[in-house]
C-alpha atoms as a PDB file:
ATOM      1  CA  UNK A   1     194.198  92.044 211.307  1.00  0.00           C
ATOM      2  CA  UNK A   2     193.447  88.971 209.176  1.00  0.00           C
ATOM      3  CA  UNK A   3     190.468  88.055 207.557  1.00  0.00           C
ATOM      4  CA  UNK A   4     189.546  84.596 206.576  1.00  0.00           C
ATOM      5  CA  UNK A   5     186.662  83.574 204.408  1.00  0.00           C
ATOM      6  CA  UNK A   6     185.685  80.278 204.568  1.00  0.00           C
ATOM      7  CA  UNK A   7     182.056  79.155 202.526  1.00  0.00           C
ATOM      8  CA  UNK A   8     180.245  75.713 204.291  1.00  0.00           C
ATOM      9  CA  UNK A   9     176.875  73.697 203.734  1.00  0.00           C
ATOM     10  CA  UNK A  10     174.556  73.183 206.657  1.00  0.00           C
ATOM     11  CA  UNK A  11     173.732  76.201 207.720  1.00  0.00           C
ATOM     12  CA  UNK A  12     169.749  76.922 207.157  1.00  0.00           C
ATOM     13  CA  UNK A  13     168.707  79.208 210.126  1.00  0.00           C
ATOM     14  CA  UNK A  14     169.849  82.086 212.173  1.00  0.00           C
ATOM     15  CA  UNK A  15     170.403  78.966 215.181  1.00  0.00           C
ATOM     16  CA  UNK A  16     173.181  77.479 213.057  1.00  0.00           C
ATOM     17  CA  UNK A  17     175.170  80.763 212.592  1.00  0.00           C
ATOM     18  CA  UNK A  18     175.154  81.274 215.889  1.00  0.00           C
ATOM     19  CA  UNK A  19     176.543  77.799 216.911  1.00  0.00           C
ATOM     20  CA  UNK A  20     179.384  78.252 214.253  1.00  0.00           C
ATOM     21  CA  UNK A  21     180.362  82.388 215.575  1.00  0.00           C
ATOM     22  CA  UNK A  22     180.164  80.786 219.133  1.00  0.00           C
ATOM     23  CA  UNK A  23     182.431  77.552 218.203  1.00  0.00           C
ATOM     24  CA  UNK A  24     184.831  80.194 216.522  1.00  0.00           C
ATOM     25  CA  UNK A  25     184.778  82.986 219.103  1.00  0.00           C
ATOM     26  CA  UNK A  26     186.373  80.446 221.719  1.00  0.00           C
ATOM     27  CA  UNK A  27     189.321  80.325 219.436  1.00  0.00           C
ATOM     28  CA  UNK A  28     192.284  82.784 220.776  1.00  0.00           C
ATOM     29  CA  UNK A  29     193.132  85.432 218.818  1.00  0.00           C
ATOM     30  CA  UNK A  30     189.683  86.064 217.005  1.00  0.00           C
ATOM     31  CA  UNK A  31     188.301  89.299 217.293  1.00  0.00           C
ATOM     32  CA  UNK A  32     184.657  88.744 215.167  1.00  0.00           C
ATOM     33  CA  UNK A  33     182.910  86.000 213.385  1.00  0.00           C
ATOM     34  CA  UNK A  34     180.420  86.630 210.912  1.00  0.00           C
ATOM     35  CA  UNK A  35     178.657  83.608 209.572  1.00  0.00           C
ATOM     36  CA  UNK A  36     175.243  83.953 207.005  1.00  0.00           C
ATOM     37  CA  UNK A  37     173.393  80.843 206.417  1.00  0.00           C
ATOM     38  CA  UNK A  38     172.080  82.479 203.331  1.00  0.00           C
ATOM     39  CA  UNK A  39     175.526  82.302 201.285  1.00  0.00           C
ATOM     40  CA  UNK A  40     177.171  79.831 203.254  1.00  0.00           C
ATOM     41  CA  UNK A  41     179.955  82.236 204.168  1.00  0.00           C
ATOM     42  CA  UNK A  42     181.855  82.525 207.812  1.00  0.00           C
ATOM     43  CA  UNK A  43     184.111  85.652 207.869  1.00  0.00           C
ATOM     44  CA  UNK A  44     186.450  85.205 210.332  1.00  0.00           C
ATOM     45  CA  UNK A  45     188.774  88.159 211.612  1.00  0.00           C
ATOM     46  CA  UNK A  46     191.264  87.534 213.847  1.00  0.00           C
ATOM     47  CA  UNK A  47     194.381  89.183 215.409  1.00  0.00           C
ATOM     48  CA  UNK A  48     197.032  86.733 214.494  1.00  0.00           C
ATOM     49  CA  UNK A  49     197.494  84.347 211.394  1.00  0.00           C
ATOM     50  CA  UNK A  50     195.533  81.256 212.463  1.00  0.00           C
ATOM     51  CA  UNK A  51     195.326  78.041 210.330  1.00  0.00           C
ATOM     52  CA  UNK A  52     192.280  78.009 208.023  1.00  0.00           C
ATOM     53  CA  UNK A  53     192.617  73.976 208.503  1.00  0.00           C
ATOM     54  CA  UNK A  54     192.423  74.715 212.270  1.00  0.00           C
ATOM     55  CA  UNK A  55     189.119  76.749 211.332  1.00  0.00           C
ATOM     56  CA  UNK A  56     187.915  73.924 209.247  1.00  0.00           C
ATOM     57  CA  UNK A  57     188.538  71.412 211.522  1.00  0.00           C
ATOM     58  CA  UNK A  58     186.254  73.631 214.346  1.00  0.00           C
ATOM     59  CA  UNK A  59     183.611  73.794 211.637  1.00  0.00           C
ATOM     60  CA  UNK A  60     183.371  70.103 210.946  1.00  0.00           C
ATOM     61  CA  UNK A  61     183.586  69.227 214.796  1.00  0.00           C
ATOM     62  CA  UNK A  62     180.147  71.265 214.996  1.00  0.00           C
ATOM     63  CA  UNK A  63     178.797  69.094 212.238  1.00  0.00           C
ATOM     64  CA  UNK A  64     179.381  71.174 209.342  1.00  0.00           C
ATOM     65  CA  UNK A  65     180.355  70.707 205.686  1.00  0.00           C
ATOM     66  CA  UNK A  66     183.381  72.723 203.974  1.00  0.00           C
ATOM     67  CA  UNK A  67     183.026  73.527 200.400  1.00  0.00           C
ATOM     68  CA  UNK A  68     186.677  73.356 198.860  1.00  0.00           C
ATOM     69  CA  UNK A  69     187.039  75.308 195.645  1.00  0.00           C
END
């Protein structure tokens, strides 16, 4: 198993971490999304290695923000 970490702005309610686990879900090979609009953080596990830019890229679609740091 993998786990990728990936921290974002936009998230403010419990509606918003569910469209970003649901956007990431649909991806094959994840196993469990965890996102908490209180830190900003999606934990992504997954099966295989999948690209974090492919993650990113599924994040922005959805309308939100990644913090590089």
């Amino acid at each position: 198993m993998k786990e990728t970490i990936i921290k974002i702005k936009g998230m403010v309610c419990n509606g918003c971490e569910n469209r970003v686990q649901n956007a990431l879900k649909n991806i094959e090979g994840v196993e469990n999304v965890i996102a908490d609009h209180t830190t900003g953080i999606v934990k992504i596990t997954s099966k295989e290695d999948i690209s974090k830019d492919f993650i990113e890229e599924k994040i922005s679609d959805i309308g939100f923000e990644i913090v590089k740091e």
